[in-house]
Protein backbone atom coordinates (compact mmCIF):
# COMPACT_ATOMS: atom_id res chain seq x y z
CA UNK A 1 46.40 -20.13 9.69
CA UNK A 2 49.55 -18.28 9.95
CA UNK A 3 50.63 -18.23 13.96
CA UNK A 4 52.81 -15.38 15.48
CA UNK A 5 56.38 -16.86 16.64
CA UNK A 6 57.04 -14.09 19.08
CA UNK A 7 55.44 -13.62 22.31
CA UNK A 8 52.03 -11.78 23.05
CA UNK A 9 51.84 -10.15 26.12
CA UNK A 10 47.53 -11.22 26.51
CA UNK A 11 48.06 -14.66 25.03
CA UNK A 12 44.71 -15.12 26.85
CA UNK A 13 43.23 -12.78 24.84
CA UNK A 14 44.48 -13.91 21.53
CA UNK A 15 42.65 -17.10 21.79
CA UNK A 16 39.92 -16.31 23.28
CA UNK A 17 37.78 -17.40 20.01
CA UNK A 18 38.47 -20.71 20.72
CA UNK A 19 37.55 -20.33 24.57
CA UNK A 20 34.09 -21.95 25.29
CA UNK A 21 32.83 -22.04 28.88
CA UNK A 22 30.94 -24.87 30.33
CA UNK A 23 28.98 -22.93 32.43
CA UNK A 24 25.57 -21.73 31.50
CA UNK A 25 24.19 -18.25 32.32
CA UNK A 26 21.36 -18.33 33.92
CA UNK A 27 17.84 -17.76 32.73
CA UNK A 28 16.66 -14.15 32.01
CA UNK A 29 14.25 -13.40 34.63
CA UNK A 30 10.51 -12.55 33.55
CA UNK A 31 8.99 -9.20 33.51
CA UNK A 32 6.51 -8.47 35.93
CA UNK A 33 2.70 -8.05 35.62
CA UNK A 34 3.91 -4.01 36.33
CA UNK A 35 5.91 -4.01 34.30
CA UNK A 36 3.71 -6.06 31.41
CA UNK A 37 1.08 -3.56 31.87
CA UNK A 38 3.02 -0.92 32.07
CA UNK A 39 4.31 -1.73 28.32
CA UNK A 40 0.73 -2.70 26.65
CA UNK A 41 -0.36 0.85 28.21
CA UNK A 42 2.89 3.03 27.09
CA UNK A 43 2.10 0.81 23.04
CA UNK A 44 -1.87 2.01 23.66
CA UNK A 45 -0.76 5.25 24.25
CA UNK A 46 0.94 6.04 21.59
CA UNK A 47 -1.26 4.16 18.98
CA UNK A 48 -4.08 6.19 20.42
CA UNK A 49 -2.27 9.55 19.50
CA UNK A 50 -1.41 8.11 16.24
CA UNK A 51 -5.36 7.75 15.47
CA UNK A 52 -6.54 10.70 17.34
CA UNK A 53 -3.89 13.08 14.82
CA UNK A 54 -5.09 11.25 12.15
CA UNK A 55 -8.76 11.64 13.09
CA UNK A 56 -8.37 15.53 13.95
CA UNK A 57 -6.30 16.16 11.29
CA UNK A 58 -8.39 14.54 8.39
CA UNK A 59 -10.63 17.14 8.37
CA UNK A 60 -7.61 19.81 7.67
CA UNK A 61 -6.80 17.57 4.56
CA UNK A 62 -9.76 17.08 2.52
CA UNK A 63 -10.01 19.79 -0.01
CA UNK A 64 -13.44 21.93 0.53
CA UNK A 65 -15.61 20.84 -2.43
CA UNK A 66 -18.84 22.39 -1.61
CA UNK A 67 -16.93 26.10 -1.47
CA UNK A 68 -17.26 27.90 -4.51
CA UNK A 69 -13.46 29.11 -5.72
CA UNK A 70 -12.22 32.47 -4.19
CA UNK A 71 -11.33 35.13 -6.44
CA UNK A 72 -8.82 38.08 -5.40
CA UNK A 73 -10.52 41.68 -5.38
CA UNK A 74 -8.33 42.47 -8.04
CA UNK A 75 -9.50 40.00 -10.31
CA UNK A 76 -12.78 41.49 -10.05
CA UNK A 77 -12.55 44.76 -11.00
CA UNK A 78 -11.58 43.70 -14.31
């Protein structure tokens, strides 16, 4: 790879791709039972509203079969 001849001001910064630290981070730290339940009950939530549309709103979408079809007033006076 081609290497610049002049100076860079952030050498550091430059190679910093081929930086590797020996130190590990530390462990991420567990969520707690609050904070478990608190995420289950936000997911029920919202999956319950999801059904409970659908459930009210199915009615709205099913075409009326049993009514017979409407005709204007106009078309009857013909």
């Amino acid at each position: 790879m081609f290497r610049r001849r002049e100076p860079v001001p952030f050498a550091f910064l430059a190679e910093a791709d081929t930086f590797r630290s020996n130190v590990t981070p530390p462990p991420p730290e567990r969520p707690s039972f609050a904070e478990t339940a608190g995420r289950w009950l936000l997911g029920l939530t919202i999956v319950a509203g999801l059904v409970g549309s659908l459930v009210i709103g199915m009615p709205a979408l099913d075409p009326d079969h049993s009514a017979p079809p409407r005709q204007s007033q106009a078309s009857q006076g013909r």
